[in-house]
Protein backbone atom coordinates (compact mmCIF):
# COMPACT_ATOMS: atom_id res chain seq x y z
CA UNK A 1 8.03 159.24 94.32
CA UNK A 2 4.31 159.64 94.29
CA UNK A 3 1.49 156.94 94.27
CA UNK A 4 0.59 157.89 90.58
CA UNK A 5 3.96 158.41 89.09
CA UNK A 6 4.74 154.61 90.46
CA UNK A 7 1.35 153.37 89.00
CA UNK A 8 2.73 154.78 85.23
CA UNK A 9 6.54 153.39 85.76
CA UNK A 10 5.15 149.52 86.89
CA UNK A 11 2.63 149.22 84.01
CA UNK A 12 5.27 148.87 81.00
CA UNK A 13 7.10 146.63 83.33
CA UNK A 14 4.32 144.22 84.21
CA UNK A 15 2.92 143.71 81.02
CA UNK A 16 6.81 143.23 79.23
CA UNK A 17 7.35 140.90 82.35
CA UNK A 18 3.66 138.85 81.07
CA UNK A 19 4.71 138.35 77.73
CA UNK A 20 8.78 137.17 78.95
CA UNK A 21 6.74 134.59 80.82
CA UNK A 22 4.36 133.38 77.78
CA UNK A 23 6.97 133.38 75.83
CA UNK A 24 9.26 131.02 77.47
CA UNK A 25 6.00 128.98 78.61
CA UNK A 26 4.97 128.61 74.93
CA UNK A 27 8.83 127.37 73.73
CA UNK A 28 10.66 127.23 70.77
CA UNK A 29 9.27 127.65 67.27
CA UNK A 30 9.02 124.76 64.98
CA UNK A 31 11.97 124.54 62.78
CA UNK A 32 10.99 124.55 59.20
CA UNK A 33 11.33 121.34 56.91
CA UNK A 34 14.66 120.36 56.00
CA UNK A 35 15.05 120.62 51.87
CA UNK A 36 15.91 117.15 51.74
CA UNK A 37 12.96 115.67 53.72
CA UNK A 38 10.59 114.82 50.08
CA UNK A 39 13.61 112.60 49.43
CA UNK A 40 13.68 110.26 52.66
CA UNK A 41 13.14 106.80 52.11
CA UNK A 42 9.58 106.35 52.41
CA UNK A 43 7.61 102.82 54.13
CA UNK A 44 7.63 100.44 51.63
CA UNK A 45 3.66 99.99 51.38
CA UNK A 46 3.70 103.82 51.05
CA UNK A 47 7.04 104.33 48.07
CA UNK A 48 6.26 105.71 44.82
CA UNK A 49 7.32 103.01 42.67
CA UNK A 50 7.03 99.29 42.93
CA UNK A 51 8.99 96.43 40.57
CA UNK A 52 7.08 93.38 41.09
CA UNK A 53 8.06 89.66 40.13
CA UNK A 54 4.82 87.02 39.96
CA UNK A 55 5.04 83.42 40.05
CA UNK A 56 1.65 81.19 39.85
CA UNK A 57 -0.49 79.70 37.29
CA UNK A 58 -2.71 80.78 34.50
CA UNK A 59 -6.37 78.79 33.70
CA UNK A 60 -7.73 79.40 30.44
CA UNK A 61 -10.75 78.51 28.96
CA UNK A 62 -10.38 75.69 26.62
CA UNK A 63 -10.99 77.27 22.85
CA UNK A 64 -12.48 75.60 19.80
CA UNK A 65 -10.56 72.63 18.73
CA UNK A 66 -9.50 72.33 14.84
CA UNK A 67 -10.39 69.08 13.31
CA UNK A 68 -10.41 67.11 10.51
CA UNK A 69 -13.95 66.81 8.40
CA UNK A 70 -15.81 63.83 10.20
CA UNK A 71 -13.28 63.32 13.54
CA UNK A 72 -14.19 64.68 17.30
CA UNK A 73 -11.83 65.82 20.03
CA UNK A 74 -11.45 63.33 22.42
CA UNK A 75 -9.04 65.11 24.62
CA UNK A 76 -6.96 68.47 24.85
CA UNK A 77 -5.64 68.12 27.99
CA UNK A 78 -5.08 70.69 30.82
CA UNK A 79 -5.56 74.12 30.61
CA UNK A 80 -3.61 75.13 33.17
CA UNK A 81 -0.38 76.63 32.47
CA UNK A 82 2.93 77.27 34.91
CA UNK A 83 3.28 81.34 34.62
CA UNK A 84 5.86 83.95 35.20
CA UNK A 85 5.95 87.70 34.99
CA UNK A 86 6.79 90.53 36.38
CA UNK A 87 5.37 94.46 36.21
CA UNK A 88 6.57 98.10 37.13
CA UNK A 89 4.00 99.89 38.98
CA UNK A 90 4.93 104.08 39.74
CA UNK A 91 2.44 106.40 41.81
CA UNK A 92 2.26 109.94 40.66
CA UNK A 93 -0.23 111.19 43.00
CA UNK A 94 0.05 111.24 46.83
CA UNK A 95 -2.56 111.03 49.75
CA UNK A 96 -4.95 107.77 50.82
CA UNK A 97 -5.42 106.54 47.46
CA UNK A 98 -2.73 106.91 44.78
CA UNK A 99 -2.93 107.04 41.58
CA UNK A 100 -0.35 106.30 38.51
CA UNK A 101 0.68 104.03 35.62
CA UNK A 102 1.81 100.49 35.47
CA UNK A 103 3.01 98.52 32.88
CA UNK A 104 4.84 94.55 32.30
CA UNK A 105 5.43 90.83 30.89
CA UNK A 106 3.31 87.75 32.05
CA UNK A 107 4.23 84.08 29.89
CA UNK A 108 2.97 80.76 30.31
CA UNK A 109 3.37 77.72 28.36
CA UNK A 110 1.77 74.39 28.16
CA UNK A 111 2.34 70.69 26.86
CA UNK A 112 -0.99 68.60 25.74
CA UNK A 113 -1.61 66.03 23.94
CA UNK A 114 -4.74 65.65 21.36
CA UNK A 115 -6.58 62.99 20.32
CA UNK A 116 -8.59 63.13 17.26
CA UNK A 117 -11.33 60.16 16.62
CA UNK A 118 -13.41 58.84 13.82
CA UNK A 119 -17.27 58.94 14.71
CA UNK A 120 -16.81 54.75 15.83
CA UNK A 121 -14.22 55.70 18.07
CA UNK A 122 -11.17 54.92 16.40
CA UNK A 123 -8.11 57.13 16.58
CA UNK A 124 -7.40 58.92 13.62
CA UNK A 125 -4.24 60.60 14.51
CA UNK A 126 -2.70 62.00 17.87
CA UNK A 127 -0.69 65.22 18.37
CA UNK A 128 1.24 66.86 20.79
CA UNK A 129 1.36 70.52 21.04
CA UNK A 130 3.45 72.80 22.60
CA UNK A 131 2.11 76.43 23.64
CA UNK A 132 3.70 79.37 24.79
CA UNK A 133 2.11 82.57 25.91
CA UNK A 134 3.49 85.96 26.24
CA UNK A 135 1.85 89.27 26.84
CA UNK A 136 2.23 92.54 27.25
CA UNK A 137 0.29 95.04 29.80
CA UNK A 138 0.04 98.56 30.21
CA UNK A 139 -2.45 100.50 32.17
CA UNK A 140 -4.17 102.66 34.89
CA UNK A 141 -3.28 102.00 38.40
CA UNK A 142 -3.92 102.29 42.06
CA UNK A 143 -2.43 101.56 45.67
CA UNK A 144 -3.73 102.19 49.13
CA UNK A 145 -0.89 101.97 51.93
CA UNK A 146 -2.72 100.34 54.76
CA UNK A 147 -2.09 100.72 58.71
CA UNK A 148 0.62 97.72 59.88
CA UNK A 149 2.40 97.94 56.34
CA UNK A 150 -0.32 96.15 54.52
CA UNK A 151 -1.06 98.00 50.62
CA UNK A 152 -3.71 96.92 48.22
CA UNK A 153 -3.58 98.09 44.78
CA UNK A 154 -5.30 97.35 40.90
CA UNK A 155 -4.77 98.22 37.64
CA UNK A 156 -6.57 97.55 34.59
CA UNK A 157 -5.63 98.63 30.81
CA UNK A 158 -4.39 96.98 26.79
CA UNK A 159 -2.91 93.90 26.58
CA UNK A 160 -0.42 93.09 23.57
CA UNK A 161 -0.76 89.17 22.75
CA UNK A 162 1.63 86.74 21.25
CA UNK A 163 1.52 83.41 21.19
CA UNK A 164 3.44 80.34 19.30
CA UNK A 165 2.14 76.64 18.80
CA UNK A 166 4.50 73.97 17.69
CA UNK A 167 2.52 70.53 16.96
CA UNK A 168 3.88 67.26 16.13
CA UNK A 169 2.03 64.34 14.65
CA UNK A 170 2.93 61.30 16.47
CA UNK A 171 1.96 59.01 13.50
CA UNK A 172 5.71 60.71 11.63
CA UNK A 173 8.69 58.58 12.03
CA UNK A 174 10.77 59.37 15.42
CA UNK A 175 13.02 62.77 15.33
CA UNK A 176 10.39 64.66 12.45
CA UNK A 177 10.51 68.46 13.04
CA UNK A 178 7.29 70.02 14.79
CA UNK A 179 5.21 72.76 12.46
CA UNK A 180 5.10 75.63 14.46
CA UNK A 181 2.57 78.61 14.15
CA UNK A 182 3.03 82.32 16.20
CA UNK A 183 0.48 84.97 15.65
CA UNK A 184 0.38 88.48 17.34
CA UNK A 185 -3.21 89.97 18.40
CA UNK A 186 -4.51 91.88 21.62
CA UNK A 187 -7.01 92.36 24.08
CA UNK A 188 -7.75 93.78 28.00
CA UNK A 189 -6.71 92.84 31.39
CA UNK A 190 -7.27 93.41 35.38
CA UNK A 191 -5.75 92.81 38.45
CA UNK A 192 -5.71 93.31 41.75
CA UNK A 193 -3.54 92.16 44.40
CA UNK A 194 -2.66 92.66 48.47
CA UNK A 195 0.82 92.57 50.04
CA UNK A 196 2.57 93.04 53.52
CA UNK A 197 6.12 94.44 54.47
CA UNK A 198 8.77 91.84 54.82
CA UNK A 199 10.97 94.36 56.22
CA UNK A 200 13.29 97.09 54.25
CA UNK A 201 12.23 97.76 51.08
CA UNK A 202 10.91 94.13 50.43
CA UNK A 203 6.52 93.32 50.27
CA UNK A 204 5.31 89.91 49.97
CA UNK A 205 1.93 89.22 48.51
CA UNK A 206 -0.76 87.49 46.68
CA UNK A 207 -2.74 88.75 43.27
CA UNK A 208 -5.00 87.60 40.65
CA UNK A 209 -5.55 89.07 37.04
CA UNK A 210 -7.84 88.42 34.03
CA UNK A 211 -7.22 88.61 30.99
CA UNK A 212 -9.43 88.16 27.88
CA UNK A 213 -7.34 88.49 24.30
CA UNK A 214 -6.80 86.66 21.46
CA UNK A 215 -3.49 86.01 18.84
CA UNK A 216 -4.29 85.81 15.09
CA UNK A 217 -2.60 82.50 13.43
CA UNK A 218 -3.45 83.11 9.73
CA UNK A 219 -6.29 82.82 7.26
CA UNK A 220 -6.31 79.03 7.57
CA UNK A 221 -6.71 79.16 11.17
CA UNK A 222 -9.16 80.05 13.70
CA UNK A 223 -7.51 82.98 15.91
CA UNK A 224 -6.25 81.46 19.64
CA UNK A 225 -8.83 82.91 21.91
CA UNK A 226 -6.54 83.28 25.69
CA UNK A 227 -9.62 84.28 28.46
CA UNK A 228 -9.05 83.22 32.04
CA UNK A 229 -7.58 84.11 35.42
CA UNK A 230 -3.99 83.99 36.70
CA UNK A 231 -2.88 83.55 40.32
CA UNK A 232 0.47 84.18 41.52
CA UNK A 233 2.36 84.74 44.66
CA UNK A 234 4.22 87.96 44.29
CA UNK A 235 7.15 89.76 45.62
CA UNK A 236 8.30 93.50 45.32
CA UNK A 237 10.92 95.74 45.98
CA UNK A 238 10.02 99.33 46.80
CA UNK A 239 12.07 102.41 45.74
């Protein structure tokens, strides 16, 4: 066989040989996504949707006191009430910060005593007054997943307002029934809160929210103004 009939035979045969060898070098091709990958269980600072349960106490600032022409307020008590609550929170959007819509319940609830006093000092009447606080939240919301299974997230929107007063004068006779008074009004809120993986599904955390809204009692009455702040251990379940 001649010189140049070789050179035209080992050509083909080199280069086919060069591209066996890349091709083995280079290895298999990526297998595409399974179709059931979107649904794995996600990290639980990363999941789509949150139910959270809140435990912690409201401070409110102390409203106008009704009184009698003539007395003064001597004292309302504390305005710091036990609270529970609890909210759903669902992401619709994905990526570093993610966006969606929240909504819950948050109630507190409150025993005082008033004092009501002539201008000398001397006690006209006392009264204690049971208050209970219960709101409704909807709203805007946000979560960043965080490395080491940290998430921070807020949310901000309406607030529906109820609340319900039962008073009892102390000067009645032992066993009288209270006069209670519930109005229904509204107002805004925000929160914001920070929480860490337990493990599982499970995030432990701690938030604070603010809340400024008010409940109409009546004409005769001055509407209950409810502005403060609310702190509250909270824990979550992720889905």
């Amino acid at each position: 066989m001649s010189h140049a009939l070789w050179n035209l035979l080992r050509s083909p045969v080199t280069c086919l040989a060069a591209a066996l060898t890349l091709a083995a070098c280079a290895g298999p091709d990526p297998a595409p996504p399974t179709p059931w990958e979107p649904y794995l269980p996600r990290r639980a600072s990363a999941a789509r949707d949150h139910v959270q349960g809140v435990v912690g106490i409201t401070q409110f600032a102390a409203g106008t006191a009704i009184a009698a022409p003539g007395t003064n307020v001597v004292n309302e008590g504390s305005q710091t009430f036990p609270m529970l609550g609890g909210s759903f929170q669902h992401s619709m959007t994905d990526g570093e910060i993610r966006l969606g819509l929240e909504g819950g319940l948050s109630g507190g609830w409150q025993s005082t005593r008033t004092v009501l006093a002539a201008g000398n000092g001397t006690i006209v009447t006392q009264r204690d007054n049971d208050v209970m606080l219960l709101d409704g939240f909807v709203g805007a919301y946000a979560t960043i997943p965080l490395a080491g299974g940290w998430r921070v997230y807020g949310g901000a929107g309406p607030v529906l307002q109820y609340a319900s007063i039962k008073t009892l004068d102390l000067d009645l006779p032992a066993g009288s029934e209270r006069d209670s008074i519930d109005g229904f009004g509204g107002g805004w809120y925000a929160r914001a809160g920070v929480e860490l993986e337990l493990g599982g599904p499970l995030l432990l955390g701690f938030g604070v929210r603010w809340v400024d809204a008010y409940a109409y009692l009546g004409p005769d009455l001055s509407d209950l103004i409810v502005e403060g702040v609310q702190f509250g251990l909270t824990l979550s379940q992720s889905y």
